[in-house]
N, C-alpha and C. Protein backbone atom coordinates (compact mmCIF):
# COMPACT_ATOMS: atom_id res chain seq x y z
N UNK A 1 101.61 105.59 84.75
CA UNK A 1 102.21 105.41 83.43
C UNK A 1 101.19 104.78 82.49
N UNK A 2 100.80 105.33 81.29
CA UNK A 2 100.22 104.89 80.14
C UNK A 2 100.76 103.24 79.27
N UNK A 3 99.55 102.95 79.71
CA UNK A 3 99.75 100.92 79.16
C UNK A 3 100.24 101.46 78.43
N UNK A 4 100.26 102.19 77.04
CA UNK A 4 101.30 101.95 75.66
C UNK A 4 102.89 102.11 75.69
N UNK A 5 103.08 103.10 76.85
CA UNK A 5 104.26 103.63 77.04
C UNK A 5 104.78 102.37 77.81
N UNK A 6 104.12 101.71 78.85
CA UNK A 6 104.92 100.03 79.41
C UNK A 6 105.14 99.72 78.69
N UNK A 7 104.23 99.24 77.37
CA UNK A 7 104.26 98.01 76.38
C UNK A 7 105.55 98.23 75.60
N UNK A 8 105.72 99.48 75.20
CA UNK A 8 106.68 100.12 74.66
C UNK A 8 108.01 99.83 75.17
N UNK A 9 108.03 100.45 76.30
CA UNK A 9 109.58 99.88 76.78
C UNK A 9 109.73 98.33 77.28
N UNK A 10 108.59 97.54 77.73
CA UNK A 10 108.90 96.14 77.45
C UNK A 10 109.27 95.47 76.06
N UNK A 11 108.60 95.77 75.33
CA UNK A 11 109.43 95.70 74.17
C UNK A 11 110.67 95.99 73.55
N UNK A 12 111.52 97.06 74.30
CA UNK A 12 112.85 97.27 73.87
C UNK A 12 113.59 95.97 74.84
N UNK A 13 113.14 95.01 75.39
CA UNK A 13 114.04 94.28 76.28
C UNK A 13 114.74 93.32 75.57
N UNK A 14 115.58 92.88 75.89
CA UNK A 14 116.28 91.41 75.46
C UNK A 14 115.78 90.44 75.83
N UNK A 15 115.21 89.31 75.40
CA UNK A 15 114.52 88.23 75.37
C UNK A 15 115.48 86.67 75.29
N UNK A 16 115.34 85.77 76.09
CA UNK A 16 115.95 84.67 76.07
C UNK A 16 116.93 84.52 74.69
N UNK A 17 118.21 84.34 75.11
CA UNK A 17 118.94 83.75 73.99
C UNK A 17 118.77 82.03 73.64
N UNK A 18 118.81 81.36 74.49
CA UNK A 18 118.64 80.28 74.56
C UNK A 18 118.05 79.52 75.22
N UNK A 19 116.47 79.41 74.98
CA UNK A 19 115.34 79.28 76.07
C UNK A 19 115.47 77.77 76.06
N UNK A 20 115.32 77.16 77.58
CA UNK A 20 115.77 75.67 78.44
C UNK A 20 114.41 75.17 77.85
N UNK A 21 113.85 74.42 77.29
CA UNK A 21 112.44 73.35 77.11
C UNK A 21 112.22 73.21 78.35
N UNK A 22 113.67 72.44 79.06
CA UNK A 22 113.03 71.57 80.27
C UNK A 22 112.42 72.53 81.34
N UNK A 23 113.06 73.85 81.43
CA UNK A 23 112.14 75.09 82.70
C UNK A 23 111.60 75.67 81.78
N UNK A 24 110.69 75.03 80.63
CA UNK A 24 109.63 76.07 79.87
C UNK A 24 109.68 77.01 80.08
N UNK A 25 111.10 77.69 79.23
CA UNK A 25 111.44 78.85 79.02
C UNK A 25 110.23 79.73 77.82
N UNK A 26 109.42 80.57 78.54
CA UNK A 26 108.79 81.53 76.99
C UNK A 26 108.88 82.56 77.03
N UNK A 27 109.35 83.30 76.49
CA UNK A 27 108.98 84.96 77.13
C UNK A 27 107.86 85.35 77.12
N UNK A 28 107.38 85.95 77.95
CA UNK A 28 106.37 86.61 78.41
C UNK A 28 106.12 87.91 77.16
N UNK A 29 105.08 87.67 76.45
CA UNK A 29 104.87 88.85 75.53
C UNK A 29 104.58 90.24 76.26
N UNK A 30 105.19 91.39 75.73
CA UNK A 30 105.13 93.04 76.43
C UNK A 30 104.02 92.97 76.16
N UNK A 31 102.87 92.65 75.63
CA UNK A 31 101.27 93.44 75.85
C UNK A 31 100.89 92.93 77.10
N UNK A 32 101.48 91.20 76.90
CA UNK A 32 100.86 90.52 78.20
C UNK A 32 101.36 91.28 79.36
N UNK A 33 102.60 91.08 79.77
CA UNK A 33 102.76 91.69 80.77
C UNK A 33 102.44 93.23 81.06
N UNK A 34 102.47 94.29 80.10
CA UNK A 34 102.14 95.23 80.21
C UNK A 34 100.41 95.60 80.95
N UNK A 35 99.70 94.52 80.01
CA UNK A 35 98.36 94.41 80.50
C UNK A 35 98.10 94.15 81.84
N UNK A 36 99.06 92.84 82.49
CA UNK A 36 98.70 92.42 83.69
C UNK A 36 99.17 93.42 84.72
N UNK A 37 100.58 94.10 84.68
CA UNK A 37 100.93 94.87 85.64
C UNK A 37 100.24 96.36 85.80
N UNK A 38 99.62 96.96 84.86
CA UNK A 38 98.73 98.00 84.80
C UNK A 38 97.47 97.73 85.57
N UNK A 39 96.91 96.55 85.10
CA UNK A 39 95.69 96.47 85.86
C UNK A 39 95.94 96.56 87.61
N UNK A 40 97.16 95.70 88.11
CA UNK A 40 97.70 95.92 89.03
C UNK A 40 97.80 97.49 90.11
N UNK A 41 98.65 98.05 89.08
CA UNK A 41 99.02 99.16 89.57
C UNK A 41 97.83 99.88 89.52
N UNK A 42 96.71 100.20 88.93
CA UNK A 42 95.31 100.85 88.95
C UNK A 42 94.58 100.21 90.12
N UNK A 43 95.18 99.47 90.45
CA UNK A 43 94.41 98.58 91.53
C UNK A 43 94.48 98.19 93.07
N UNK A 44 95.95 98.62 92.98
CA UNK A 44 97.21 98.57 93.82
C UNK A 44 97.94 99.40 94.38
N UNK A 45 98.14 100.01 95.26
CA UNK A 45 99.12 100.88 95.92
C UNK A 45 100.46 100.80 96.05
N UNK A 46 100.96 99.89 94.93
CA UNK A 46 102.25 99.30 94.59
C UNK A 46 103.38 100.19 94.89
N UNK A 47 103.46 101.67 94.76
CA UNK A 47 104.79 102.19 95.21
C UNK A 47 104.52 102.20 96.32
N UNK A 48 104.29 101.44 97.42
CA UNK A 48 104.36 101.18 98.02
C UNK A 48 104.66 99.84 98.96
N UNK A 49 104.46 98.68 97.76
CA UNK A 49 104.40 97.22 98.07
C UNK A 49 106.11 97.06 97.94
N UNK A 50 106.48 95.96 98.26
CA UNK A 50 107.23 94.82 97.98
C UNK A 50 106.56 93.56 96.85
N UNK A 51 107.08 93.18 95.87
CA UNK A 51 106.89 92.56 95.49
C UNK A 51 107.86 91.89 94.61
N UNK A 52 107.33 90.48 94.43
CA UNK A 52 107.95 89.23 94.22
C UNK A 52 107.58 88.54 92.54
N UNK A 53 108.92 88.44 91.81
CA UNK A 53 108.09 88.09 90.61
C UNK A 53 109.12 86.69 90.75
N UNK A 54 108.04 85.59 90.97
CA UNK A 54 108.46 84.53 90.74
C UNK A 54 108.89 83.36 89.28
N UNK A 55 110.09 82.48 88.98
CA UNK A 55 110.35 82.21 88.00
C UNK A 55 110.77 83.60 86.67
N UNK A 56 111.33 84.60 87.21
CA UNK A 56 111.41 86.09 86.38
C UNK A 56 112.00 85.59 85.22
N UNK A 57 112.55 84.55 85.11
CA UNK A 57 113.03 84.40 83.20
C UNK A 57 113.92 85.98 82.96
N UNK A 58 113.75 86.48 82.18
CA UNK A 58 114.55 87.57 81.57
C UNK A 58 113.71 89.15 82.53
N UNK A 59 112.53 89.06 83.08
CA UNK A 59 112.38 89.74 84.25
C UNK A 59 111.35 90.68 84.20
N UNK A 60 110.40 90.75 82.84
CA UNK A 60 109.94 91.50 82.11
C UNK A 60 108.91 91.77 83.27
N UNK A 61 107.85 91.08 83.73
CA UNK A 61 106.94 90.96 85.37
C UNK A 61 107.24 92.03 85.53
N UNK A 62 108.47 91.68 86.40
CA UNK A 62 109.11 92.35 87.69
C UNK A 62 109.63 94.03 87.17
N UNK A 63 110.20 94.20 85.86
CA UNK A 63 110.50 95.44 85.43
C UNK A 63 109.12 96.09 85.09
N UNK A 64 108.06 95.51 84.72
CA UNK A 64 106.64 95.90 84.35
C UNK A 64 106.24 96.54 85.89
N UNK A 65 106.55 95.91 86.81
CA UNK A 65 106.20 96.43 88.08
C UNK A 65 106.51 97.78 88.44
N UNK A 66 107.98 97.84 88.22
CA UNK A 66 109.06 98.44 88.76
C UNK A 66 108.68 100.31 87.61
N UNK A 67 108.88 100.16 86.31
CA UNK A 67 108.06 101.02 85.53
C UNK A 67 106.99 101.56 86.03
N UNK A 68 106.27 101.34 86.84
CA UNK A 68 104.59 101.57 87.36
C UNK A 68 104.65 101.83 88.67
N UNK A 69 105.99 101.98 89.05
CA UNK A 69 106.17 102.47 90.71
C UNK A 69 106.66 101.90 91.50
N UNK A 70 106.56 100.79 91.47
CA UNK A 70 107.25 99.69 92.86
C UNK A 70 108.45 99.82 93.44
N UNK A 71 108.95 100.27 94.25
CA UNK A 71 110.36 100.38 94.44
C UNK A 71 111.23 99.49 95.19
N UNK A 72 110.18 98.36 95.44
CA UNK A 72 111.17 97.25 96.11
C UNK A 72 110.55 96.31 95.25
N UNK A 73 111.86 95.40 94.43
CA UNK A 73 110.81 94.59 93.11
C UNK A 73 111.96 92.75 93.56
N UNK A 74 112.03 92.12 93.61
CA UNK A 74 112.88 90.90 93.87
C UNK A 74 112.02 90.17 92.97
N UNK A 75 113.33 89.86 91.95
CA UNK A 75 113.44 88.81 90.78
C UNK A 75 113.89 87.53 90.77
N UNK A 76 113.17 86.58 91.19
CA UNK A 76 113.69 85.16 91.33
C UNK A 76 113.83 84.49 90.30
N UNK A 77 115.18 83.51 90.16
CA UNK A 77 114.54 82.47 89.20
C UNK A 77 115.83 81.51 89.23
N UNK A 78 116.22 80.40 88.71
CA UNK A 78 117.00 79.22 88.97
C UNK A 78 117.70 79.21 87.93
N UNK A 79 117.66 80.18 86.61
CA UNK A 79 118.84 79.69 85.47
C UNK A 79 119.51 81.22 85.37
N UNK A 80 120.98 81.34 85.66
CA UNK A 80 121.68 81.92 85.36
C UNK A 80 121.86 82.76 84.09
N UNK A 81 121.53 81.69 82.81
CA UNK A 81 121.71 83.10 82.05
C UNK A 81 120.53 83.52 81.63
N UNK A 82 119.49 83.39 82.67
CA UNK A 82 118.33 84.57 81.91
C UNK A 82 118.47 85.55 83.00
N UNK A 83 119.00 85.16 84.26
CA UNK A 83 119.20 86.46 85.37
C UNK A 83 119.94 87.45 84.93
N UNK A 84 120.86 86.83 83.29
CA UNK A 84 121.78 87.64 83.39
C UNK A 84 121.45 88.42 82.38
N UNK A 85 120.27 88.16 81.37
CA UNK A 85 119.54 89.18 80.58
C UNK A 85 118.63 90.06 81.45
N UNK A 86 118.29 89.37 82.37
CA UNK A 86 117.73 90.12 83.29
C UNK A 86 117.86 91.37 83.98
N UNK A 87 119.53 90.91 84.30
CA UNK A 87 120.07 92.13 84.92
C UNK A 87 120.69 93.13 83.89
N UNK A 88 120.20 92.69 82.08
CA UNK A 88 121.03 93.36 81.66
C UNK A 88 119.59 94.56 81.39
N UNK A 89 118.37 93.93 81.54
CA UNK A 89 117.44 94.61 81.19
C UNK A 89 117.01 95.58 82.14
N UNK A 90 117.48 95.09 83.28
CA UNK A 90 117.05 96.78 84.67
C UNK A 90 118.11 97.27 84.10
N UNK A 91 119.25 97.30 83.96
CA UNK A 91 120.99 98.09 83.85
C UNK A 91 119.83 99.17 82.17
N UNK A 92 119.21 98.59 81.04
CA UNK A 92 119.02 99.37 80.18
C UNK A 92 118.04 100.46 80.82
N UNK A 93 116.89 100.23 81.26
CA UNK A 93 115.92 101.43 81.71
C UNK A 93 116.44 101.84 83.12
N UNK A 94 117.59 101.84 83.86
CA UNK A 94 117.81 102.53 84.76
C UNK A 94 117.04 102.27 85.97
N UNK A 95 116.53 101.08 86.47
CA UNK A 95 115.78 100.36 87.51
C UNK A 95 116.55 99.98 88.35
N UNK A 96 117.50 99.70 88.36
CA UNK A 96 119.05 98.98 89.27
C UNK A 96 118.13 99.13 90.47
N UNK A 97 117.90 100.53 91.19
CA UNK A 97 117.38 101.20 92.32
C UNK A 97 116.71 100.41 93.12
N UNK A 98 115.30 100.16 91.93
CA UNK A 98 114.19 99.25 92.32
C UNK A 98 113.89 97.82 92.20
N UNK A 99 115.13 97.13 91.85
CA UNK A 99 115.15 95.64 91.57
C UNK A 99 116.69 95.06 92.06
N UNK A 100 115.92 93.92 92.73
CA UNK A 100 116.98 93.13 93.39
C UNK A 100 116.77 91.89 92.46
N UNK A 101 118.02 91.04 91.66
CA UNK A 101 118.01 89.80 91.53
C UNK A 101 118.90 88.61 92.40
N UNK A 102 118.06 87.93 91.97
CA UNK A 102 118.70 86.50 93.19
C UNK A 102 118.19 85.28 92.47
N UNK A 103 119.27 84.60 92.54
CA UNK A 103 119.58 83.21 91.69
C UNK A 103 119.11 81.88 92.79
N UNK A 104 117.51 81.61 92.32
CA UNK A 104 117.52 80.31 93.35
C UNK A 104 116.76 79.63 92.58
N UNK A 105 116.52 78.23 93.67
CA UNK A 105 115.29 77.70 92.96
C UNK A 105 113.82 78.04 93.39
N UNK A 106 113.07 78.54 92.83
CA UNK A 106 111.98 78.85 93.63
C UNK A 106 111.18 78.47 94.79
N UNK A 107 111.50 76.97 94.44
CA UNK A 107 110.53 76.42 95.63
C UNK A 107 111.47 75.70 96.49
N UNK A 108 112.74 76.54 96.82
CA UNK A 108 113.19 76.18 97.91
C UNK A 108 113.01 77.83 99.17
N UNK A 109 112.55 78.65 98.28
CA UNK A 109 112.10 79.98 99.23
C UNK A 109 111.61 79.82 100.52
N UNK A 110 110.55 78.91 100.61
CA UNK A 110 109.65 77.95 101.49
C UNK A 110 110.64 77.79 102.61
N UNK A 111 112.10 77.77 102.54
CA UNK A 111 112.65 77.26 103.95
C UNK A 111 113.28 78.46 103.93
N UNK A 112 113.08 79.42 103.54
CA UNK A 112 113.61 80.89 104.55
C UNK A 112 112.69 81.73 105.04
N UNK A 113 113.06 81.72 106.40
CA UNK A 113 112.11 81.96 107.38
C UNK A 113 111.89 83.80 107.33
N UNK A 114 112.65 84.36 106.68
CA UNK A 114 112.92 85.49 106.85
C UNK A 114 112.17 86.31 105.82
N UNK A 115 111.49 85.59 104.76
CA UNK A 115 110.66 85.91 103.82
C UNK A 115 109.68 85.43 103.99
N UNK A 116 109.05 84.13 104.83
CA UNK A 116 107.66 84.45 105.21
C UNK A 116 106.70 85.47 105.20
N UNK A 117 106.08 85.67 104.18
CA UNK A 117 104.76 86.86 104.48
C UNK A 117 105.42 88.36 103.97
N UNK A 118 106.81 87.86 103.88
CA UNK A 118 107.20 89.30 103.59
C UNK A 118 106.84 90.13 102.47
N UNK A 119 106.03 89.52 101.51
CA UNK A 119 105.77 90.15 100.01
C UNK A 119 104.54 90.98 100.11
N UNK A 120 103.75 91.80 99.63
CA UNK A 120 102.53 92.39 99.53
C UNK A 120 101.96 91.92 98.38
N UNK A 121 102.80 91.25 97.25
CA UNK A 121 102.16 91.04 96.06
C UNK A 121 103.09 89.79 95.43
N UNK A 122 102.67 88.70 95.13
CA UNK A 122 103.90 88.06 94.13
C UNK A 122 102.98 87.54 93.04
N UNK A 123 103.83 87.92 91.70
CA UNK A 123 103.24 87.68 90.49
C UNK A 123 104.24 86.89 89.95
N UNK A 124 103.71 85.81 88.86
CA UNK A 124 104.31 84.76 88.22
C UNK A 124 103.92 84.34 87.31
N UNK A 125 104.64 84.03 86.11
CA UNK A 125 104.13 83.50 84.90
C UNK A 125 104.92 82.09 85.28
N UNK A 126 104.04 80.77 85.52
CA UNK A 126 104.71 79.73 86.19
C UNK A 126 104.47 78.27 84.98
N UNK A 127 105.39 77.97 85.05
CA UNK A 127 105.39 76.54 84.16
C UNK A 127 103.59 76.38 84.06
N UNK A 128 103.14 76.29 82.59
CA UNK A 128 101.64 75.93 82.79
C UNK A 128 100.78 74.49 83.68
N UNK A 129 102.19 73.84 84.17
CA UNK A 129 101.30 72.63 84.29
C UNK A 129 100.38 71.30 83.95
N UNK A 130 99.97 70.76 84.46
CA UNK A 130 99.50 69.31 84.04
C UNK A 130 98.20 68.91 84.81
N UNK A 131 97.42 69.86 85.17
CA UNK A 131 96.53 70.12 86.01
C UNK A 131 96.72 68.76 87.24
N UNK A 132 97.46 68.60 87.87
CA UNK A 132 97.83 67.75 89.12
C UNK A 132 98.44 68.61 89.95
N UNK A 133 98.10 68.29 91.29
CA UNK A 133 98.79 68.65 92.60
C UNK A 133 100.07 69.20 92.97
N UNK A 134 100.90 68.04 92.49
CA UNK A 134 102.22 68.35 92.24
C UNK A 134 103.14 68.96 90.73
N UNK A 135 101.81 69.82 90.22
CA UNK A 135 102.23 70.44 89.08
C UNK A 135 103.20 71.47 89.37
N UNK A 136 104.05 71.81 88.31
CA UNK A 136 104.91 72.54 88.56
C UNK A 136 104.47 74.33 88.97
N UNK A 137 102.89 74.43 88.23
CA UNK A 137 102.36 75.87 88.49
C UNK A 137 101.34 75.96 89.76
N UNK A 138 100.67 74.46 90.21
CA UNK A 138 100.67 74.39 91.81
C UNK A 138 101.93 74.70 92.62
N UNK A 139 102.97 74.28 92.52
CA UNK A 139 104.42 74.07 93.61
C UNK A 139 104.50 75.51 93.01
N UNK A 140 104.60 76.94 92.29
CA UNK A 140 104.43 77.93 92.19
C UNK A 140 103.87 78.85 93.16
N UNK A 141 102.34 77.88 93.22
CA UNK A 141 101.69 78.97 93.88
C UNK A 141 101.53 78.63 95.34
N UNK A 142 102.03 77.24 95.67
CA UNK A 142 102.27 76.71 97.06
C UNK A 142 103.54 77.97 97.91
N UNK A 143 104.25 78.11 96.54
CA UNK A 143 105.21 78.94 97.43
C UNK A 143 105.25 80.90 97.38
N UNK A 144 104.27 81.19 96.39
CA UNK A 144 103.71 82.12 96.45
C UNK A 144 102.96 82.81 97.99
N UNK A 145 102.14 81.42 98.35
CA UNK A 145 101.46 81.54 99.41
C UNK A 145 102.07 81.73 100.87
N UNK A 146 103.47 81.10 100.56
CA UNK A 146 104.31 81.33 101.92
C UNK A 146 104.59 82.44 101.41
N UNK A 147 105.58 82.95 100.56
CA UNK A 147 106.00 84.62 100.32
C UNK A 147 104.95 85.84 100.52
N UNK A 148 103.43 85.45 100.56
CA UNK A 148 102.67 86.54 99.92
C UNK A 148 101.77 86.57 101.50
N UNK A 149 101.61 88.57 101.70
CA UNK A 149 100.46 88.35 102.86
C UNK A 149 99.79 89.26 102.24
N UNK A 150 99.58 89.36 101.26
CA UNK A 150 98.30 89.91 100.51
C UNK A 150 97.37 89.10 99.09
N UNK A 151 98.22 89.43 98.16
CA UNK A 151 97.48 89.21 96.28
C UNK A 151 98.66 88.24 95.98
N UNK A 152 98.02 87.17 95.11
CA UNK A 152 98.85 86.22 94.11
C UNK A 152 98.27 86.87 92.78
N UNK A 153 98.94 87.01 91.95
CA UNK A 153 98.90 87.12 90.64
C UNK A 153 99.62 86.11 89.71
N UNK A 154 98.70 85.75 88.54
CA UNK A 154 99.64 84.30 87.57
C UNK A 154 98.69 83.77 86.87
N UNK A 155 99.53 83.90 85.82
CA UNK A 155 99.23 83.48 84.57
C UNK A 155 99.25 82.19 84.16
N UNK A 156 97.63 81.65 83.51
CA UNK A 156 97.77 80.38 83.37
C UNK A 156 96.86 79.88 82.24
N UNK A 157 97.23 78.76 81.87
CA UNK A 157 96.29 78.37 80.25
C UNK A 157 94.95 78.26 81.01
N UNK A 158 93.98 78.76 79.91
CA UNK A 158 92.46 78.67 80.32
C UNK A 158 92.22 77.40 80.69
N UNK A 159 92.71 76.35 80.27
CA UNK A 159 92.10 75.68 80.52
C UNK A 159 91.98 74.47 81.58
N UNK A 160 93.53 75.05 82.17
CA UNK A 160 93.60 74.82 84.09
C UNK A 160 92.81 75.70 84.91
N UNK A 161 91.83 76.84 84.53
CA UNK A 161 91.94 77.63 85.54
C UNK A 161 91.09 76.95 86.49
N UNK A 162 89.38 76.30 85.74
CA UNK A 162 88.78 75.55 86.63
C UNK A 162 89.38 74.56 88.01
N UNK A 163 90.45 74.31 87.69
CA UNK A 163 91.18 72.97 88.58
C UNK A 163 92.24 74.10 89.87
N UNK A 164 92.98 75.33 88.79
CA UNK A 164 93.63 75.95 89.86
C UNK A 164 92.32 76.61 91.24
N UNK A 165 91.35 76.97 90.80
CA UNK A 165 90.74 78.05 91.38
C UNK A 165 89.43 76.66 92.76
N UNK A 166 89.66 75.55 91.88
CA UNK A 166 89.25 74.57 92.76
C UNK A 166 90.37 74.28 94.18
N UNK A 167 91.59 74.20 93.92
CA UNK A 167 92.89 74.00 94.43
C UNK A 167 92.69 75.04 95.58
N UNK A 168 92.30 76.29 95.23
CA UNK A 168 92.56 77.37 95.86
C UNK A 168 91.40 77.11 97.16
N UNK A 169 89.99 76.95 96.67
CA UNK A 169 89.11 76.93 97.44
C UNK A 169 89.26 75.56 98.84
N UNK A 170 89.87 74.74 98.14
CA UNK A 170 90.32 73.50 98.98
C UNK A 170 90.97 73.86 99.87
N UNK A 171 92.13 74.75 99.84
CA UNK A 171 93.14 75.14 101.09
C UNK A 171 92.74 77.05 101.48
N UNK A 172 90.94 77.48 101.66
CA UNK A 172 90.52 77.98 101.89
C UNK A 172 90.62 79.25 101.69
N UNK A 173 90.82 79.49 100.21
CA UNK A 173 91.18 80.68 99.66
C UNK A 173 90.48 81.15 98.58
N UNK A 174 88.85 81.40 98.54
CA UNK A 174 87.90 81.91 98.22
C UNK A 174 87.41 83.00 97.42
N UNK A 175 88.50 84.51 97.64
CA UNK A 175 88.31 85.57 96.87
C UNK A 175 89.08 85.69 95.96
N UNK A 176 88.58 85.13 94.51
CA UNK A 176 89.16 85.17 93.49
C UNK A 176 88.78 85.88 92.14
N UNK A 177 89.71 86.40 91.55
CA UNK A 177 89.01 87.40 90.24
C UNK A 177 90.09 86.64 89.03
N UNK A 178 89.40 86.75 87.65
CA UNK A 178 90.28 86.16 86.94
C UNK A 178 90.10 87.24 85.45
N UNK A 179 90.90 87.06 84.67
CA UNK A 179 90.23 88.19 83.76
C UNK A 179 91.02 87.97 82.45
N UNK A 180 90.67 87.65 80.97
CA UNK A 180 91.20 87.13 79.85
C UNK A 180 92.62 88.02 79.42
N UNK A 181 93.64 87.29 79.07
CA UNK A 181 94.36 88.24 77.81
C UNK A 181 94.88 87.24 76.80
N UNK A 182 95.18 88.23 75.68
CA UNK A 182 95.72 87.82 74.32
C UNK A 182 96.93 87.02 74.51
N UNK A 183 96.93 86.40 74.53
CA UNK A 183 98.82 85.54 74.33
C UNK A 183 98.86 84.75 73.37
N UNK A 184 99.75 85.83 72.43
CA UNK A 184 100.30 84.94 71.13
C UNK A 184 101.82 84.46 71.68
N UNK A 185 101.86 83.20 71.39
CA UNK A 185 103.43 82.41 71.69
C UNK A 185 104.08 82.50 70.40
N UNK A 186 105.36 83.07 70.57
CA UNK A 186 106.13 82.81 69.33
C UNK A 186 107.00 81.32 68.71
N UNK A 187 107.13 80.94 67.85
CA UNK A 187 107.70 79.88 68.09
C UNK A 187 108.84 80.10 68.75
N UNK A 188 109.50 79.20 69.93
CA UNK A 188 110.50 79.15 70.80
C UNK A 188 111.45 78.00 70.45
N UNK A 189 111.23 76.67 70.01
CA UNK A 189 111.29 75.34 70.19
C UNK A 189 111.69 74.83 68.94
N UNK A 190 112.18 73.93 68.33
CA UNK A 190 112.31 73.33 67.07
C UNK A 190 111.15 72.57 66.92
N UNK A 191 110.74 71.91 67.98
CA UNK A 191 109.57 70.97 67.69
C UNK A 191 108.23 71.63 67.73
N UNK A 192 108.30 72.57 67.84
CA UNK A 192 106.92 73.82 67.46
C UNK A 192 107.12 74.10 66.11
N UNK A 193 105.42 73.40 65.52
CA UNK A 193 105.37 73.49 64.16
C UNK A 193 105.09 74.71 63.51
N UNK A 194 104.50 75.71 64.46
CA UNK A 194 104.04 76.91 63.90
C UNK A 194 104.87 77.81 64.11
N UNK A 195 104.62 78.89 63.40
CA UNK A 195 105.79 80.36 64.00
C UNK A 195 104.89 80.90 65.22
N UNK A 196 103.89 81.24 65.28
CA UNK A 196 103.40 81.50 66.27
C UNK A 196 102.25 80.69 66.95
N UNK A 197 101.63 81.21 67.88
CA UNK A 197 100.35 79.96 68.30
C UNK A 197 99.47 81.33 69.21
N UNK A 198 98.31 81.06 68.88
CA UNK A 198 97.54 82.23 69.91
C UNK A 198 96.48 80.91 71.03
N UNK A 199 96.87 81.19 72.08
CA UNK A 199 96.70 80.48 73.35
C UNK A 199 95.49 81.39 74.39
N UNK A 200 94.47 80.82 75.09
CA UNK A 200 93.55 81.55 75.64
C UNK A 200 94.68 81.23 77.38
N UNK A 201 94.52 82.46 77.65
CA UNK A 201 95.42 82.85 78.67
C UNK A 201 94.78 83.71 79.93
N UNK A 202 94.80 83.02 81.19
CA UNK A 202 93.73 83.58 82.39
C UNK A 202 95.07 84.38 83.24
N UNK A 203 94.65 85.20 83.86
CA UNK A 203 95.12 85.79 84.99
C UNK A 203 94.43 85.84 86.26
N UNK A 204 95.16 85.44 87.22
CA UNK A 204 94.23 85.04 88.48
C UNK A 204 95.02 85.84 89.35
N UNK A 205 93.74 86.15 90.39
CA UNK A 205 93.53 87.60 91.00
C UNK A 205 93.47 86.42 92.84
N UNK A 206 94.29 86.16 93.36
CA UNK A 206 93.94 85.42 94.50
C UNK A 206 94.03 86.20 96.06
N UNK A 207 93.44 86.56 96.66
CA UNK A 207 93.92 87.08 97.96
C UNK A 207 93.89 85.91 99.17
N UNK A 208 95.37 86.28 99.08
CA UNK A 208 95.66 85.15 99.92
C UNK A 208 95.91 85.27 101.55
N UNK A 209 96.16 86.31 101.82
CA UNK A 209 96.06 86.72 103.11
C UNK A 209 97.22 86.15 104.16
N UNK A 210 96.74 85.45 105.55
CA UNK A 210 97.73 85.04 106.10
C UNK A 210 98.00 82.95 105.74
N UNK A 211 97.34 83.36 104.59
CA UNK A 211 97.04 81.47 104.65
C UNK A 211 98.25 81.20 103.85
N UNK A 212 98.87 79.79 104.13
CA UNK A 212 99.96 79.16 103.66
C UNK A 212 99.41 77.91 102.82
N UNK A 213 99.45 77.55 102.05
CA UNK A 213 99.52 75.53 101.48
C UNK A 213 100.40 75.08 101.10
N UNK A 214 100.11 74.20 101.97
CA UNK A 214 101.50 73.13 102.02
C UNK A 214 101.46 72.53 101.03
């Protein structure tokens, strides 16, 4: 499928009605995601994977996937009513097929044993973080690493990436690719002074293999 034609129908989606501050609710802009899941799928043997879009918000990832072939797509995320734009957004392009949603908290995945390793791919646009350990887009990719026995994919401000990709090498996870995109943020927030904000935005390419971090 032609990036314009993704971007295109990510853009007809419904977008947060009432985005939470406290789970840094943003939507994910359709170029962004369009961009990241293309490179993917050119890259990827995805109708064929399983894959995992962690924190799915309104689900755009995971339908970006699902558009590009994937036929087993599982949409996680912990607030109810964006699962439920979510599910209203596979019900519009006719994806039902290829997407499962499920209402959890993410990083309680970690204690089901039955999804260990089971993913080929999990991608996430994850709380940006505070570049610490126990950041909320570390505890992301801590549990990425139990779900995933192949590629992490996730999106993160440039200017964690130095600290994530250090993180990575620490709990022995070495082959990494990272690669720029455009992310303009719209204003979301009352206390966002601007209407929009253009943010330098990394995508990280991790193969994670059979390794877990705790």
């Amino acid at each position: 499928m032609k990036l314009k034609n993704i971007i295109s129908d990510l853009e007809s989606l419904e977008t947060f009605s009432s985005p939470k501050d406290y789970l840094e609710q943003y939507q994910t802009p359709a170029p962004v995601a369009g961009e990241m899941i293309h490179y993917i799928s050119n890259n990827y043997s995805i109708q064929n994977y399983s894959i995992a879009d962690l924190g799915c918000g309104t689900g755009i990832l995971g339908i970006a996937a699902a558009l590009c072939g994937c036929k087993n797509v599982f949409l996680f995320d912990i607030d109810e009513e964006a699962l439920e734009i979510a599910k209203n957004n596979v019900e519009s392009l006719e994806l039902n097929d290829n997407i499962q949603i499920i209402q959890t908290d993410v990083n309680q995945l970690k204690l089901c044993k039955k999804l260990n390793k089971y993913f080929d791919l999990v991608i996430t646009n994850p709380p940006f973080g505070i570049r610490s350990e126990n950041g909320a887009d570390v505890e992301f990719l801590k549990t990425a690493s139990y779900l995933c026995n192949n590629t992490i994919f996730s999106l993160h401000k440039f200017s964690t990436v130095n600290f994530l990709k250090k993180f990575y090498n620490k709990n022995g996870i070495s082959d990494i690719k990272s690669f720029k995109i455009e992310y303009n943020l719209p204003k979301t927030y009352k206390f966002q002074k601007k209407k929009e904000k253009n943010i330098d935005v990394v995508c990280l390419e991790a193969k994670i293999n059979d390794i877990i971090i705790e």
